[in-house]
Protein backbone atom coordinates (compact mmCIF):
# COMPACT_ATOMS: atom_id res chain seq x y z
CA UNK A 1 -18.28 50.47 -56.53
CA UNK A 2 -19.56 46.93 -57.91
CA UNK A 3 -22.88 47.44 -57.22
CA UNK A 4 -22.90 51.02 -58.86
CA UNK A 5 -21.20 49.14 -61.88
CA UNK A 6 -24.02 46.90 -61.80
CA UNK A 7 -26.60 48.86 -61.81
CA UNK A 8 -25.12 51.65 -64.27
CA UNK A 9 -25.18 48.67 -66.56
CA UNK A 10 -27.56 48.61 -69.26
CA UNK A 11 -29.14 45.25 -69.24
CA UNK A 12 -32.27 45.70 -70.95
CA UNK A 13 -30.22 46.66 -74.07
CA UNK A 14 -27.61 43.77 -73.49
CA UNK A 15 -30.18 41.13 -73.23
CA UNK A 16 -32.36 42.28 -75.93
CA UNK A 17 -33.09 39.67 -78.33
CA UNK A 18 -30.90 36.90 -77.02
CA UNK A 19 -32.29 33.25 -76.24
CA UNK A 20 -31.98 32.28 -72.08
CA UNK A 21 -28.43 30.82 -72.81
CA UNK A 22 -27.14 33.81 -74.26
CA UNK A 23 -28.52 35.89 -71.69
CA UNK A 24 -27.04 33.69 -68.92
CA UNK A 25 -23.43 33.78 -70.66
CA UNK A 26 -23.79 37.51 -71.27
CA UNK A 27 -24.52 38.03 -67.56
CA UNK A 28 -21.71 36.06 -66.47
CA UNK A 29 -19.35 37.94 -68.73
CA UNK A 30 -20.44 41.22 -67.31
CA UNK A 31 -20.45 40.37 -63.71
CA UNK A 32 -16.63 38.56 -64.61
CA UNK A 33 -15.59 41.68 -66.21
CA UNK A 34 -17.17 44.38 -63.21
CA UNK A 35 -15.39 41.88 -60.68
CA UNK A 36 -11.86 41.82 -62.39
CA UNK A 37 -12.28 45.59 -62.70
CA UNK A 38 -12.26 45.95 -59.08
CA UNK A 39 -11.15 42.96 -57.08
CA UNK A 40 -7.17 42.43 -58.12
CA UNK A 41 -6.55 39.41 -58.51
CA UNK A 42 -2.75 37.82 -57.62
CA UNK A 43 -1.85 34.12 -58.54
CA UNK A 44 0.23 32.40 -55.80
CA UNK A 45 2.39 29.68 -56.10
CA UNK A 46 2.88 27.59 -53.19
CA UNK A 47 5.63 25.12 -53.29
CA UNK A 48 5.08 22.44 -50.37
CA UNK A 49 9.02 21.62 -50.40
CA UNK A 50 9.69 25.67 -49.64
CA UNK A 51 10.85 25.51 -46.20
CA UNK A 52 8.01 27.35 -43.45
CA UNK A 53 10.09 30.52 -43.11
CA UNK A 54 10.64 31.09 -46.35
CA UNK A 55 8.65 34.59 -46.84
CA UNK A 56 7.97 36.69 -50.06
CA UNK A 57 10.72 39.30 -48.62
CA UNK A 58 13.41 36.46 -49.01
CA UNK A 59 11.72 35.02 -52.47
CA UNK A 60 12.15 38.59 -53.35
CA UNK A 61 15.75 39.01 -52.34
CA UNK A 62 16.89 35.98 -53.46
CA UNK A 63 15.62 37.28 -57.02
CA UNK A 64 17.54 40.56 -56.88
CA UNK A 65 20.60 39.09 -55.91
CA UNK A 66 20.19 36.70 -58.88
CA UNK A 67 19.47 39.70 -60.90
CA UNK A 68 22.78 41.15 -59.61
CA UNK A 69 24.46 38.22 -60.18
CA UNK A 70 23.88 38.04 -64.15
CA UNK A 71 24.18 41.99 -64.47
CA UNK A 72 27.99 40.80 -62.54
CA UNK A 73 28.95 38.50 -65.30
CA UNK A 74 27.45 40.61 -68.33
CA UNK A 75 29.78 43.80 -67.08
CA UNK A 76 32.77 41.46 -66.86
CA UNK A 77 33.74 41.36 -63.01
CA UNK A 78 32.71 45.40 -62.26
CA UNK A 79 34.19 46.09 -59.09
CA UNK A 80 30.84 47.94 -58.26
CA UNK A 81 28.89 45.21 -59.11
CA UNK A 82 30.69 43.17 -57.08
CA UNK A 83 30.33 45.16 -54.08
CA UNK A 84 26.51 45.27 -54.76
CA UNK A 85 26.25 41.47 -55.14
CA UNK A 86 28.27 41.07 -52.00
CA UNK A 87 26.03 43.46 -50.45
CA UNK A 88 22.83 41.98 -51.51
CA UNK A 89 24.32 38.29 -50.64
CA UNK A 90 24.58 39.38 -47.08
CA UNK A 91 21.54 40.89 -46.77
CA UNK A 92 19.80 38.09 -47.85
CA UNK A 93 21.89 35.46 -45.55
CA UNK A 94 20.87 38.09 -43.00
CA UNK A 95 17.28 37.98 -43.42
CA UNK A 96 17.25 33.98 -43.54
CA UNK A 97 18.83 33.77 -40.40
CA UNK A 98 16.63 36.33 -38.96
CA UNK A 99 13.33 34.51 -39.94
CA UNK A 100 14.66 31.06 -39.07
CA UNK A 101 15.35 32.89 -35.62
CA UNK A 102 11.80 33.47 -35.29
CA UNK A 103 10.10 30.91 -36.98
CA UNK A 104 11.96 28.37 -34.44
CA UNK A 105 11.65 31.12 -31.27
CA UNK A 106 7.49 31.50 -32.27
CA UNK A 107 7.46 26.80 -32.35
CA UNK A 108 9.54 26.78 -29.18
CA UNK A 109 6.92 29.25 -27.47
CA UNK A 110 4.24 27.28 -28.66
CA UNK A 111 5.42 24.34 -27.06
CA UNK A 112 6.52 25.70 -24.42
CA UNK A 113 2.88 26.57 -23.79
CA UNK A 114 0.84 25.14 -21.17
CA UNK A 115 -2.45 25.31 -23.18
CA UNK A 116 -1.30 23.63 -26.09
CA UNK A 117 -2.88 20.65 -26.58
CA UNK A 118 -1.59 17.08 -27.06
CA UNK A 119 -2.22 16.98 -30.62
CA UNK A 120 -0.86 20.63 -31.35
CA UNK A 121 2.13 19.92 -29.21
CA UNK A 122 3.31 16.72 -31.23
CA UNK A 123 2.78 18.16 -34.41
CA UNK A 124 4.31 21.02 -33.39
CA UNK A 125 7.74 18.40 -31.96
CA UNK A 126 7.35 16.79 -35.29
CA UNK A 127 7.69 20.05 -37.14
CA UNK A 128 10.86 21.02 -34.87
CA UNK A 129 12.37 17.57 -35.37
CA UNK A 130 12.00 18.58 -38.95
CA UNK A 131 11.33 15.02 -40.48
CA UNK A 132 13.79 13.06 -37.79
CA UNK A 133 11.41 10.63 -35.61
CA UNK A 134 10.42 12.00 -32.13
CA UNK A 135 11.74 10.86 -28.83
CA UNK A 136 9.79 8.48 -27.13
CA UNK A 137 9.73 10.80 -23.97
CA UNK A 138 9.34 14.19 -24.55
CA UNK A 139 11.30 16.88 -23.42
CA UNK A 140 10.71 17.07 -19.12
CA UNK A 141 10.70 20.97 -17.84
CA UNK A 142 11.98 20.58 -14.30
CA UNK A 143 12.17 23.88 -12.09
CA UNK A 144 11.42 25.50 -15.85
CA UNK A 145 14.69 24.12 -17.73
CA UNK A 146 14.13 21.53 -20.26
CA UNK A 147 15.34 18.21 -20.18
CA UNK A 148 16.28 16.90 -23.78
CA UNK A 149 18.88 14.21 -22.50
CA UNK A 150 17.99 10.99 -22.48
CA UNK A 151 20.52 9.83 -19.49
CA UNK A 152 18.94 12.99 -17.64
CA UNK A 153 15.13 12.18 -18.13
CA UNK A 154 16.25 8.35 -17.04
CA UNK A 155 17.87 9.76 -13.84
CA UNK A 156 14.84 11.72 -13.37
CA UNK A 157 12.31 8.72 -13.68
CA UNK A 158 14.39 6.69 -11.32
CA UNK A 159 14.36 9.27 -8.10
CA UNK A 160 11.04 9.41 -9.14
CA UNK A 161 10.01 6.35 -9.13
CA UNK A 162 12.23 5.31 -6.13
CA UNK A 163 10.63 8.24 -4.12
CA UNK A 164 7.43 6.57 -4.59
């Protein structure tokens, strides 16, 4: 559809009698224009302090229930819009915990990978730890459990080390 635009454009008439810079910002404007005709365009603000599971569902929600919330205290405590705030508040609280689920379930399963790599595996830790500084000694899968206690990894090191 752009290049049918293009072409169905009359450019002999448009550049007629125009100097080379006019004809360069008059081609511009015309391709601009044929472009924002067909490719929509959608501005997205990306806040790096949003936490990673935030998605445009919750963004979304949270602005409805806020919505709900003001149309609550405009109709003076309206036992319907109560129950719809409540409603919506759930929901939402619902949803978070749902994609914090399986944000955290989709990191562990990386990590839990064999074929993630050293560097991909401690930024994915340092992700989990969320800020906190890692452990020294990573977690140990033994018999496929995790070891996350220190005391346990220590005891685990020592019969190691002592069956050597």
């Amino acid at each position: 559809m752009i290049k049918r635009a293009a072409t169905q454009f009359d450019w002999e008439k448009a550049f007629s009698n125009l100097c080379i810079d006019s004809k360069i910002e008059t081609f511009n404007d015309v391709l601009v224009n044929i472009f924002s005709n067909f490719c929509p365009s959608k501005i997205i603000t990306c806040n790096d302090n949003d936490p990673p599971w935030l998605t445009d569902k919750i963004k979304r929600m949270t602005q409805d229930k806020d919505e709900a919330y003001r149309r609550l205290k405009l109709n003076n405590e309206d036992v319907f819009q109560s129950t719809f705030f409540k409603g919506l508040t759930q929901e939402l609280t619902d949803e978070i915990e749902r994609e914090k689920n399986q944000y955290y379930e989709n990191l562990s399963n990386k990590l839990n990978n064999p074929l993630t790599s050293q560097k991909k595996y401690w930024t994915l830790l340092k992700t989990l730890m969320n800020g906190k500084k890692a452990p020294l000694i990573p977690p140990l899968c033994i018999n496929n459990t995790f070891i996350t206690d220190f005391s346990k990894k220590a005891e685990l090191f020592n019969d190691y080390f002592a069956d050597q």
